[in-house]
Structures are given as C-alpha cells and as structure tokens.
PDB file of N, CA and C in Angstrom:
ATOM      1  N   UNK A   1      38.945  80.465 104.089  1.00  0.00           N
ATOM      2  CA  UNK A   1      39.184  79.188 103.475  1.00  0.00           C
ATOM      3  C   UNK A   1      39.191  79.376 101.967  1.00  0.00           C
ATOM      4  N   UNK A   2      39.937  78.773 101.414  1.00  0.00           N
ATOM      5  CA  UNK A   2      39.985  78.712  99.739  1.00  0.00           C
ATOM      6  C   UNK A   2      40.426  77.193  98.838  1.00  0.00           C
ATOM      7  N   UNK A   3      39.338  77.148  98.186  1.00  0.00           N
ATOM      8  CA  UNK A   3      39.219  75.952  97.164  1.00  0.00           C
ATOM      9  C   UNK A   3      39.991  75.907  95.639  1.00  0.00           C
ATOM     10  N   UNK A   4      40.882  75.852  95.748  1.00  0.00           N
ATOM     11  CA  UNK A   4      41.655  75.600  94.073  1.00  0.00           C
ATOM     12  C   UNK A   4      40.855  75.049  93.186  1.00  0.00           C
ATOM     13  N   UNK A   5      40.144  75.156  91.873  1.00  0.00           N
ATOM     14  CA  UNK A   5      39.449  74.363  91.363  1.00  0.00           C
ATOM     15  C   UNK A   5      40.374  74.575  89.854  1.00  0.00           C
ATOM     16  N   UNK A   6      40.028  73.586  89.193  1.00  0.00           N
ATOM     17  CA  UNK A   6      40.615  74.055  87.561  1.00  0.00           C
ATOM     18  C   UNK A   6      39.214  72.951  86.561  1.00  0.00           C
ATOM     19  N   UNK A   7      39.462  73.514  85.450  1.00  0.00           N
ATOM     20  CA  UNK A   7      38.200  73.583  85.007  1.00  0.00           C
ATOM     21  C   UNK A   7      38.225  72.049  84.545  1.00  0.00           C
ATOM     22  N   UNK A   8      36.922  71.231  84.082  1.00  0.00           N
ATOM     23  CA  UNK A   8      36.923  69.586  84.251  1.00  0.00           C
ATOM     24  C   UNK A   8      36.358  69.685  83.005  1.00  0.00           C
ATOM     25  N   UNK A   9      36.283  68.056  82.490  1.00  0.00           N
ATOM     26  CA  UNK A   9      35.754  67.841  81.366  1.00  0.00           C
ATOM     27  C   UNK A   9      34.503  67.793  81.647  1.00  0.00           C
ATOM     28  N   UNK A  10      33.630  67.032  82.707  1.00  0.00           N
ATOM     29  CA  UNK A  10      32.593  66.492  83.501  1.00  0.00           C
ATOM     30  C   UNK A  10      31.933  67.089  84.304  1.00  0.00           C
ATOM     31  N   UNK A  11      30.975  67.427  84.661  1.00  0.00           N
ATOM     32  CA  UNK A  11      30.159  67.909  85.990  1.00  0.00           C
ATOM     33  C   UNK A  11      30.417  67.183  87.165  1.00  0.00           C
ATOM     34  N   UNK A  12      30.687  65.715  86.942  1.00  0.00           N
ATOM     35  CA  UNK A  12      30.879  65.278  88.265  1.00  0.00           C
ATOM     36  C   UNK A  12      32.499  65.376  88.570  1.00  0.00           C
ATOM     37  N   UNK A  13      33.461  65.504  87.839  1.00  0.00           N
ATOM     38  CA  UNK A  13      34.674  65.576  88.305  1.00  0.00           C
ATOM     39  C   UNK A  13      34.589  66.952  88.856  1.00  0.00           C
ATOM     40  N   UNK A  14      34.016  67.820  88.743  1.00  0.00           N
ATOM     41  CA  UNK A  14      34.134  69.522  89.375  1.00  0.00           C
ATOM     42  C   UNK A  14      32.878  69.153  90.728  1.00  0.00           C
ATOM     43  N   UNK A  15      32.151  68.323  91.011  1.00  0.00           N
ATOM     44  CA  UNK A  15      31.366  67.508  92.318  1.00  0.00           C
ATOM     45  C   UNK A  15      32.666  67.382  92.952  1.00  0.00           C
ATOM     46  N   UNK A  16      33.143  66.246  92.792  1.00  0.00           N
ATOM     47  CA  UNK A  16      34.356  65.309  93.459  1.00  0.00           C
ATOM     48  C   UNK A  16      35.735  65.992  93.617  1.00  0.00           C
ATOM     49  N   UNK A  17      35.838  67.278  92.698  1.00  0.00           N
ATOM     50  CA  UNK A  17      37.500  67.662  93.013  1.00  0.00           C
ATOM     51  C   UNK A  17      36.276  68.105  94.331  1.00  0.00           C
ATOM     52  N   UNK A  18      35.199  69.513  94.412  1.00  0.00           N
ATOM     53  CA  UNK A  18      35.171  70.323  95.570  1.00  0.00           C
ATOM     54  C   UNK A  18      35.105  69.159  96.534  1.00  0.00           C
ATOM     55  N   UNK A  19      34.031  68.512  96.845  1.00  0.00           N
ATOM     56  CA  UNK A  19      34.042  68.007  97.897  1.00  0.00           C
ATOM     57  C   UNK A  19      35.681  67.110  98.140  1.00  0.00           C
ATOM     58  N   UNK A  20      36.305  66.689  97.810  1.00  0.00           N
ATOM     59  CA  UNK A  20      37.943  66.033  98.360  1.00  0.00           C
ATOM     60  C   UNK A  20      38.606  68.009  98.970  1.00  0.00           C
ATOM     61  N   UNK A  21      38.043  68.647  98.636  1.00  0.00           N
ATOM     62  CA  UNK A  21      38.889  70.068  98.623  1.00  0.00           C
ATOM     63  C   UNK A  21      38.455  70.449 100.610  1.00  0.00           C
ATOM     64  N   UNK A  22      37.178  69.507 100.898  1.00  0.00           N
ATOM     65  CA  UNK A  22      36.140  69.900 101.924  1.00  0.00           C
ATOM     66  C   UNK A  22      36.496  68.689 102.492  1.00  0.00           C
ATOM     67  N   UNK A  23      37.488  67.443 102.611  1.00  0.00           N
ATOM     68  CA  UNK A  23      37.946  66.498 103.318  1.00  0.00           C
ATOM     69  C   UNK A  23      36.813  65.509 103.020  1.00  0.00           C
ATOM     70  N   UNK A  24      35.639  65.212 102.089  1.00  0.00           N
ATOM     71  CA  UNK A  24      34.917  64.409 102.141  1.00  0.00           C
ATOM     72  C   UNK A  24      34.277  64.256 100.585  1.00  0.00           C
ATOM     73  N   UNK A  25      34.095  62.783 100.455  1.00  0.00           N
ATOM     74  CA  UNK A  25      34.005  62.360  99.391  1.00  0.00           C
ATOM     75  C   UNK A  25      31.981  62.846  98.486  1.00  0.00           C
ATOM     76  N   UNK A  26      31.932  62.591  97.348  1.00  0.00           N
ATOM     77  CA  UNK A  26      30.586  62.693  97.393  1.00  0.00           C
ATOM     78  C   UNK A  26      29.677  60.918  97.289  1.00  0.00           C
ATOM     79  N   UNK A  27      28.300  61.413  97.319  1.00  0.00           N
ATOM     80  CA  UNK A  27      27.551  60.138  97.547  1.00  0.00           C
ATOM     81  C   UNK A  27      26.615  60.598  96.521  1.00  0.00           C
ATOM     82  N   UNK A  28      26.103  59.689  95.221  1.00  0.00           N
ATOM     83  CA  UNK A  28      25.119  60.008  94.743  1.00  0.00           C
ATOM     84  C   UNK A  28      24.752  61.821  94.329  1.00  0.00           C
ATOM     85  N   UNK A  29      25.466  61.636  93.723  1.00  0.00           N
ATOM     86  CA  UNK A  29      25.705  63.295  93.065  1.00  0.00           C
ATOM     87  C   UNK A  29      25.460  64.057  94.211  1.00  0.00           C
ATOM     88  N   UNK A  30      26.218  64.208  95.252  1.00  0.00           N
ATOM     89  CA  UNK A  30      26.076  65.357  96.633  1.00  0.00           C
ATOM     90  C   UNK A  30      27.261  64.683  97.553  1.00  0.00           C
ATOM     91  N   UNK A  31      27.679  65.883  98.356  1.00  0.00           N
ATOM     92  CA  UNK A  31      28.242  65.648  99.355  1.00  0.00           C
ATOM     93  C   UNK A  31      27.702  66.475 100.601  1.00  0.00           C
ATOM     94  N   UNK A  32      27.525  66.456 101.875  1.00  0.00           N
ATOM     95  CA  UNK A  32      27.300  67.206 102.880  1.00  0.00           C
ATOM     96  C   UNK A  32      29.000  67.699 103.521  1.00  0.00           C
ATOM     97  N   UNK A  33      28.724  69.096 103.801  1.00  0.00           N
ATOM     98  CA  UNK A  33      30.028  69.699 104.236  1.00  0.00           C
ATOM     99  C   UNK A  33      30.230  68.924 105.897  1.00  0.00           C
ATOM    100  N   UNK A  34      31.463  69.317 105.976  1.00  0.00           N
ATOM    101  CA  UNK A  34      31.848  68.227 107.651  1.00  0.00           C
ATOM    102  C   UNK A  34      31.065  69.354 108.610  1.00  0.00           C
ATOM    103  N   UNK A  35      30.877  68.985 109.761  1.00  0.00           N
ATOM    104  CA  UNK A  35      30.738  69.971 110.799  1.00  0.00           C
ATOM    105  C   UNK A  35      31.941  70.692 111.472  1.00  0.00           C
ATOM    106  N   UNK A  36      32.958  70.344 110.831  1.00  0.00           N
ATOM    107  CA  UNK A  36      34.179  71.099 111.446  1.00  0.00           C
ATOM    108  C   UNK A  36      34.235  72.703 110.504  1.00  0.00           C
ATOM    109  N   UNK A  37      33.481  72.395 109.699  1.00  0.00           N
ATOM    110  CA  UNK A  37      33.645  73.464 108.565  1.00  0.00           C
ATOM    111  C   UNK A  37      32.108  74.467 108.472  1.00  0.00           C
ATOM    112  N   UNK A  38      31.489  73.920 109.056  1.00  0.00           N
ATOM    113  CA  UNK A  38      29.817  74.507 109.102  1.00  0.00           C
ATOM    114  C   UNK A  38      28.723  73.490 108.916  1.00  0.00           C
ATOM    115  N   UNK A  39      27.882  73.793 107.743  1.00  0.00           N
ATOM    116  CA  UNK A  39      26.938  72.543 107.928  1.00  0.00           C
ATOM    117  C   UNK A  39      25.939  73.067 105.908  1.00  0.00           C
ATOM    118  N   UNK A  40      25.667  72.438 105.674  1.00  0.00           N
ATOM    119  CA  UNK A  40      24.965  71.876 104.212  1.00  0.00           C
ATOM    120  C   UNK A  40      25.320  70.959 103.662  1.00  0.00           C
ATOM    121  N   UNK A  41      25.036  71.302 102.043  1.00  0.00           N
ATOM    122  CA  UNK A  41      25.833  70.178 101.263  1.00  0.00           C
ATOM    123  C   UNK A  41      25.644  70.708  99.859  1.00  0.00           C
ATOM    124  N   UNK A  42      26.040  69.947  98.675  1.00  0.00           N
ATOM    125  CA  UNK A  42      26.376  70.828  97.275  1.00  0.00           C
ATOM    126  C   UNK A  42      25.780  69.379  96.621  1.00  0.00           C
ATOM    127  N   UNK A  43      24.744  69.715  95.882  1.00  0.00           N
ATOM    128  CA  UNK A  43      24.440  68.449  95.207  1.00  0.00           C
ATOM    129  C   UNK A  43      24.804  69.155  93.343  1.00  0.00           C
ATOM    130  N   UNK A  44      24.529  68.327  92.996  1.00  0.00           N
ATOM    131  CA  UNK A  44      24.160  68.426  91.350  1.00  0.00           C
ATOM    132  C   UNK A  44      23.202  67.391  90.424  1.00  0.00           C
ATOM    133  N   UNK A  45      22.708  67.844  89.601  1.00  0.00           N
ATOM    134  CA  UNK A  45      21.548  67.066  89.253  1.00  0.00           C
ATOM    135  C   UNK A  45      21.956  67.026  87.303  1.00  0.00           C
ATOM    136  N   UNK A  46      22.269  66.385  87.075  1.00  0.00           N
ATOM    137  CA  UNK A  46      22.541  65.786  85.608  1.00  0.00           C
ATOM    138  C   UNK A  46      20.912  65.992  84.399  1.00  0.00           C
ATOM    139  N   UNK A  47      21.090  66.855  84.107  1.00  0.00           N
ATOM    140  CA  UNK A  47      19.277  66.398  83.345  1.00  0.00           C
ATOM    141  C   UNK A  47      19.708  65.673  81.740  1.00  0.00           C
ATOM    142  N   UNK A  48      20.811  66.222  80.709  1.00  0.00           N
ATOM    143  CA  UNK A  48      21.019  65.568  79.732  1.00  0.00           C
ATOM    144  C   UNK A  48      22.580  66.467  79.328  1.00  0.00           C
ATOM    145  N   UNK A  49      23.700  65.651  78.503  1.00  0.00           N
ATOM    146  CA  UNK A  49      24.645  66.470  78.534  1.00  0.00           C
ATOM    147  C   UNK A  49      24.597  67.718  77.979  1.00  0.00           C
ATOM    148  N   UNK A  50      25.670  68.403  78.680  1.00  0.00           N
ATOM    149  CA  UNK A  50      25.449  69.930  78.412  1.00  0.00           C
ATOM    150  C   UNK A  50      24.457  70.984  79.282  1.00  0.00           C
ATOM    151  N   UNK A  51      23.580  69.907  80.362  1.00  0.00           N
ATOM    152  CA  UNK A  51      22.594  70.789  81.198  1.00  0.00           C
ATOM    153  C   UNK A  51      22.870  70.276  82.682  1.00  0.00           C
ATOM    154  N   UNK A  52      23.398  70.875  83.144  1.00  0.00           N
ATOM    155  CA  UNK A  52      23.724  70.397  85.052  1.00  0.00           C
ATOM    156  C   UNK A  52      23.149  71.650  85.594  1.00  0.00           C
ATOM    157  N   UNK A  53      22.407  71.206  86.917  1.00  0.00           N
ATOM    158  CA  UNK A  53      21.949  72.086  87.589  1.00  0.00           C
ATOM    159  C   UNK A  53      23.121  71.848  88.978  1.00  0.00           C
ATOM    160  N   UNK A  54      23.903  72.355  89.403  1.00  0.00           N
ATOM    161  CA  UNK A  54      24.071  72.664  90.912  1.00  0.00           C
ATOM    162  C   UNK A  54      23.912  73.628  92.036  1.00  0.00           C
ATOM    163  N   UNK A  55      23.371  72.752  92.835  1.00  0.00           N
ATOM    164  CA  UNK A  55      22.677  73.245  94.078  1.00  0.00           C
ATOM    165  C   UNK A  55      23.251  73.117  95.056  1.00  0.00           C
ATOM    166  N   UNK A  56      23.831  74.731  95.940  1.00  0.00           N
ATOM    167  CA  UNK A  56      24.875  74.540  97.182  1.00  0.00           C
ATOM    168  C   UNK A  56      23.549  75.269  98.064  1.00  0.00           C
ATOM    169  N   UNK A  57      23.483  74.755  99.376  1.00  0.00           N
ATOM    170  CA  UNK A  57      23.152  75.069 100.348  1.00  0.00           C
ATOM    171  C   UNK A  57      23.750  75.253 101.745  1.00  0.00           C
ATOM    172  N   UNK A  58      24.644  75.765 101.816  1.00  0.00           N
ATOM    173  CA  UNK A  58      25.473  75.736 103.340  1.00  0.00           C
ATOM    174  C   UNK A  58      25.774  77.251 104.037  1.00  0.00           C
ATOM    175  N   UNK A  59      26.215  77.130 105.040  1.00  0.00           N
ATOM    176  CA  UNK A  59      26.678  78.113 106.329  1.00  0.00           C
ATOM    177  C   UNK A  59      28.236  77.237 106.557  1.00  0.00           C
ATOM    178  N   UNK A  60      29.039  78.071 106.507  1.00  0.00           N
ATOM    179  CA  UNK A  60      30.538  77.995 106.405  1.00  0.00           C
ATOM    180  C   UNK A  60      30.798  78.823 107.820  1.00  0.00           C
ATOM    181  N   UNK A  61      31.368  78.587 108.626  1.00  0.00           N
ATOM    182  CA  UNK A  61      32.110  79.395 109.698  1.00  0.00           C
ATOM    183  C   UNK A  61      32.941  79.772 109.290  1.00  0.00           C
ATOM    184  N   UNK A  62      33.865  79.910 108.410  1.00  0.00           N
ATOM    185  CA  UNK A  62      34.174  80.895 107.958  1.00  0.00           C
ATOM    186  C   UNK A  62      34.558  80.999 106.561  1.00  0.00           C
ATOM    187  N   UNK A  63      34.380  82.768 105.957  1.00  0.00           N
ATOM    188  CA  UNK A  63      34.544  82.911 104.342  1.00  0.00           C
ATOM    189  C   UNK A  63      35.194  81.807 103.377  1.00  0.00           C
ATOM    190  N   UNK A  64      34.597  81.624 102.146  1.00  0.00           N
ATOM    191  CA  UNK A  64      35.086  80.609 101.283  1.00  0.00           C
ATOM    192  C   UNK A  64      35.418  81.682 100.226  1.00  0.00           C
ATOM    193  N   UNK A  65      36.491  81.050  99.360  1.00  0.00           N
ATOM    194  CA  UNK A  65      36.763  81.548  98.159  1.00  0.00           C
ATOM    195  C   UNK A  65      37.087  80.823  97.451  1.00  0.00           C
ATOM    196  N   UNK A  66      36.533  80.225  96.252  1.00  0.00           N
ATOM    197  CA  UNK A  66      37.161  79.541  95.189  1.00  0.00           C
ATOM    198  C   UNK A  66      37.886  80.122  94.145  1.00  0.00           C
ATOM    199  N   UNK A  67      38.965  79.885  94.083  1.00  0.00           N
ATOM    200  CA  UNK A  67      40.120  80.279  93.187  1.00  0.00           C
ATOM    201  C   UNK A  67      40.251  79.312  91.947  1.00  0.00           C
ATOM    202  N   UNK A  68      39.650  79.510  90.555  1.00  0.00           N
ATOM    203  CA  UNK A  68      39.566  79.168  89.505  1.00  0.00           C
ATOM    204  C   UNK A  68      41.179  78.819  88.936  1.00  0.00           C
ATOM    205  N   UNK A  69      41.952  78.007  88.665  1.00  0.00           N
ATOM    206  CA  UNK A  69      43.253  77.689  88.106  1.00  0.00           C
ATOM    207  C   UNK A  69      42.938  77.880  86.743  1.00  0.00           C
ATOM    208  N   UNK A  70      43.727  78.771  85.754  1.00  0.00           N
ATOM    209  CA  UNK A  70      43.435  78.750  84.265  1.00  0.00           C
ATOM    210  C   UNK A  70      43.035  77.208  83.453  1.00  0.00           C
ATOM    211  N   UNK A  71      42.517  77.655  82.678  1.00  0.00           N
ATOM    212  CA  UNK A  71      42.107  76.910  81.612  1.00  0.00           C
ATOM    213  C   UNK A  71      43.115  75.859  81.030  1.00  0.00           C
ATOM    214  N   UNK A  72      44.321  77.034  80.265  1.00  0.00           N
ATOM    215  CA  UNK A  72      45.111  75.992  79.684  1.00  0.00           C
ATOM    216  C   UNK A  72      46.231  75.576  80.525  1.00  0.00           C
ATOM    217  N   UNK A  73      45.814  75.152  81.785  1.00  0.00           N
ATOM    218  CA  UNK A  73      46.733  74.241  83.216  1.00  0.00           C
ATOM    219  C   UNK A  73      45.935  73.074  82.729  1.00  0.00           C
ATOM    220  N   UNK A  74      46.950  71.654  82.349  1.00  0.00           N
ATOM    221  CA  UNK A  74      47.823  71.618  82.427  1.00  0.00           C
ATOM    222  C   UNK A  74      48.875  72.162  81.092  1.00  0.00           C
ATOM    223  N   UNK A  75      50.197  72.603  81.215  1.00  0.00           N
ATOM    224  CA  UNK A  75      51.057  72.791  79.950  1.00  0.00           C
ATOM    225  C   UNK A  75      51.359  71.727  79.535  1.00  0.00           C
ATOM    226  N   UNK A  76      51.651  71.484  77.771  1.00  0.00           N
ATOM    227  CA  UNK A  76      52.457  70.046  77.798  1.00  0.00           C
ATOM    228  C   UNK A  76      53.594  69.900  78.700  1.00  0.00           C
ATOM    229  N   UNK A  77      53.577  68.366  78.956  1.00  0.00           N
ATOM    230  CA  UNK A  77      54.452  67.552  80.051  1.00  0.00           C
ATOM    231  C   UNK A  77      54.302  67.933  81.551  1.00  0.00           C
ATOM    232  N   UNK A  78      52.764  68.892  81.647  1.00  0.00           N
ATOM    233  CA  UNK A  78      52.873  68.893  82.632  1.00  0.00           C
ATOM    234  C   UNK A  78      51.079  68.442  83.321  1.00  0.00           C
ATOM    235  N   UNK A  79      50.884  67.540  84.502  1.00  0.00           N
ATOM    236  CA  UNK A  79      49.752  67.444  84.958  1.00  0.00           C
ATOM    237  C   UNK A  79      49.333  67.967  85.753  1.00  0.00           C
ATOM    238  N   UNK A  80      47.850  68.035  86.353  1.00  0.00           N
ATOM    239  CA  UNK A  80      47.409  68.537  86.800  1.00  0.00           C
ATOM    240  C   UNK A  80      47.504  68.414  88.669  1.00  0.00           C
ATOM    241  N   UNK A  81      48.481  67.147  88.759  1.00  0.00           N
ATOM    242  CA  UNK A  81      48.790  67.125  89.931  1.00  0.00           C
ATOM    243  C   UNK A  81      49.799  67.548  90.480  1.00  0.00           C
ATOM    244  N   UNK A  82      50.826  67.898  89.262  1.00  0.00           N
ATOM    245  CA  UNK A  82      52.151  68.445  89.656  1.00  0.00           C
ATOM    246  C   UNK A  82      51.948  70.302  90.177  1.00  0.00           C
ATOM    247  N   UNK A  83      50.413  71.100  89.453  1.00  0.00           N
ATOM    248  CA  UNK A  83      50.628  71.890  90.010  1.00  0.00           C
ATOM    249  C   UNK A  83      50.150  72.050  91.982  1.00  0.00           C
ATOM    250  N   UNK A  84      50.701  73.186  92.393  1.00  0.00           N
ATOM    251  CA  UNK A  84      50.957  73.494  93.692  1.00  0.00           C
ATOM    252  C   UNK A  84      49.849  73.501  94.308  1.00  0.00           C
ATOM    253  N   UNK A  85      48.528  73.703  94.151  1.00  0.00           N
ATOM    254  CA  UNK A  85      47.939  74.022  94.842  1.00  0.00           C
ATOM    255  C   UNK A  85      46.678  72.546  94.811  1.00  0.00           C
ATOM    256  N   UNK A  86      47.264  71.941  93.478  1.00  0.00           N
ATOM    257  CA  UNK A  86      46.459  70.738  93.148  1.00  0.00           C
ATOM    258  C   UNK A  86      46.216  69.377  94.391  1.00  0.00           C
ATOM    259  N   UNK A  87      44.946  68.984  95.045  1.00  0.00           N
ATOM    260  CA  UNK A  87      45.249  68.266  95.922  1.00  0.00           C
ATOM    261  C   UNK A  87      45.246  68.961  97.345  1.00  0.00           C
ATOM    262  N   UNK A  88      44.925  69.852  97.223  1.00  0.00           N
ATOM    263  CA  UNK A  88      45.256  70.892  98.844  1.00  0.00           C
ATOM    264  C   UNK A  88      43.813  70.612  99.476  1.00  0.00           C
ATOM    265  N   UNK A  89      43.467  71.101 100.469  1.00  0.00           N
ATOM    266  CA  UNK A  89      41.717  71.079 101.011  1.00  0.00           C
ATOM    267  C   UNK A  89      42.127  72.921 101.248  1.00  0.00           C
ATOM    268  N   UNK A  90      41.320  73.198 101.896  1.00  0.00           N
ATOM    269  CA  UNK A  90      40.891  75.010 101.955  1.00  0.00           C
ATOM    270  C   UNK A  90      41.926  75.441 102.817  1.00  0.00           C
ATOM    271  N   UNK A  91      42.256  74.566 103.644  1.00  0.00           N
ATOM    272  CA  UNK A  91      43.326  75.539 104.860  1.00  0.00           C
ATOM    273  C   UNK A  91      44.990  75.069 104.447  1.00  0.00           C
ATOM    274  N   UNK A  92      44.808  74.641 103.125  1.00  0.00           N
ATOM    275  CA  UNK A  92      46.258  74.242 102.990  1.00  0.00           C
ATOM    276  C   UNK A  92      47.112  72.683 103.161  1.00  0.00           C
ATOM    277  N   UNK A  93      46.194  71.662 103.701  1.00  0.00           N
ATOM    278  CA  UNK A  93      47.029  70.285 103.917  1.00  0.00           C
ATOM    279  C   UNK A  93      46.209  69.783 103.014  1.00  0.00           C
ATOM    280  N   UNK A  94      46.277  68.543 102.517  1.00  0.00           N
ATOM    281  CA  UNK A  94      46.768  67.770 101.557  1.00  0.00           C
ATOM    282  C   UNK A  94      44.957  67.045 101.977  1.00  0.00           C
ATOM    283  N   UNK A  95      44.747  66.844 100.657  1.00  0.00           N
ATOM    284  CA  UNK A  95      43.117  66.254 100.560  1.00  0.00           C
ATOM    285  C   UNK A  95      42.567  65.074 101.248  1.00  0.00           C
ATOM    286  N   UNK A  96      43.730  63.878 101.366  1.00  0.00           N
ATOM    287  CA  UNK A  96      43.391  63.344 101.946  1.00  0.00           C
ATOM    288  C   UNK A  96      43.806  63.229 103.401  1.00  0.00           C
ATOM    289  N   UNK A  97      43.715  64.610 104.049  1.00  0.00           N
ATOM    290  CA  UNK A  97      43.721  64.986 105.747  1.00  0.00           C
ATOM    291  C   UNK A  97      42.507  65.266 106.021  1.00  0.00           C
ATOM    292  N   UNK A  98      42.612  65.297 107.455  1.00  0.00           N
ATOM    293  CA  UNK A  98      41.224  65.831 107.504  1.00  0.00           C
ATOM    294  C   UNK A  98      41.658  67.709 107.890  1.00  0.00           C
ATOM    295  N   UNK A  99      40.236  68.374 107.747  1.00  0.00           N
ATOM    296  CA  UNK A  99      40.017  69.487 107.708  1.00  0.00           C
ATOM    297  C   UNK A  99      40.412  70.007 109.099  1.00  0.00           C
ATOM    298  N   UNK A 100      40.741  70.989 109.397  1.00  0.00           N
ATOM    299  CA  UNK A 100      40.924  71.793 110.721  1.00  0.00           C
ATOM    300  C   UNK A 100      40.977  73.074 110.410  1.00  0.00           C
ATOM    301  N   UNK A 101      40.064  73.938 111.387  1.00  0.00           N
ATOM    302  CA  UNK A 101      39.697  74.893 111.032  1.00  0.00           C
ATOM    303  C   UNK A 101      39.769  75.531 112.279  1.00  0.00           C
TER     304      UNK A 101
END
C-alpha cells in the first residue's frame, strides 16, 4: 500500500490528507485505521506552534509506504489537485471510495 503525501502548511492538514488517503476521516486530532486495512490509529497532539507530537500505533496487513511529493508541487498555475496521484487512497482509487485490500 502507498500514501502520496506533499508537504502542508499545518499539522492538521498532513492528519486529514493521511487519514482521507486510509478511506476515513479524522475525529479530534486522530483517526483509527479501517479494519479492512489492519487495526490502530495516528493521533497528533498540538502543544504550541511549531511543536506537534505524532503518535501512530497500528498493524497494517500489509506493507505501507509513504511517498513524499516534492516541496515545490504545486508549480505556478498549477494545484495540488491537478497532480496524479493527489486524492488517491493506498491501493489507487480515489479518496472518497472505500478501501479494498
């Protein structure tokens, strides 16, 4: 499985892209992974800007890889949704599907 991520202004927008990447939204700075995918969850804890702690705890059935998208994505005139991989979940369909694994 592999997660597209590109880098955020926010701690919680890099919360909310992974978990939409995992078919499920977050709640209160955390999301729990589906059971179609294994079982934990990825919280983050805000202490003051500039200091985020995140905390993943899970078992994945199978390998994860997050694939970092460069820095300077997007180019002018171009957004961050137009690129390809933007919007995907790990096995390739579109974020708001659900997961199948």
């Amino acid at each position: 499985m592999k997660v597209n991520l590109s880098a955020q202004n926010e701690p919680q927008q890099f919360l909310a892209l992974t978990a939409r990447s995992f078919g499920v939204q977050t709640e209160r700075n955390h999301f729990r992974i589906p059971p179609q995918v294994g079982n934990g969850e990825m919280r983050q804890f805000y202490f003051f800007p500039g200091f985020t702690l995140t905390y993943l705890n899970f078992r994945l059935l199978k390998p994860l890889e997050f694939i970092r998208i460069p820095v300077d994505f997007p180019r002018r005139n171009e957004r961050v949704s137009d690129h390809p991989n933007s919007g995907k979940t790990m096995d390739g369909t579109n974020a708001s599907s659900d997961i199948s694994v």
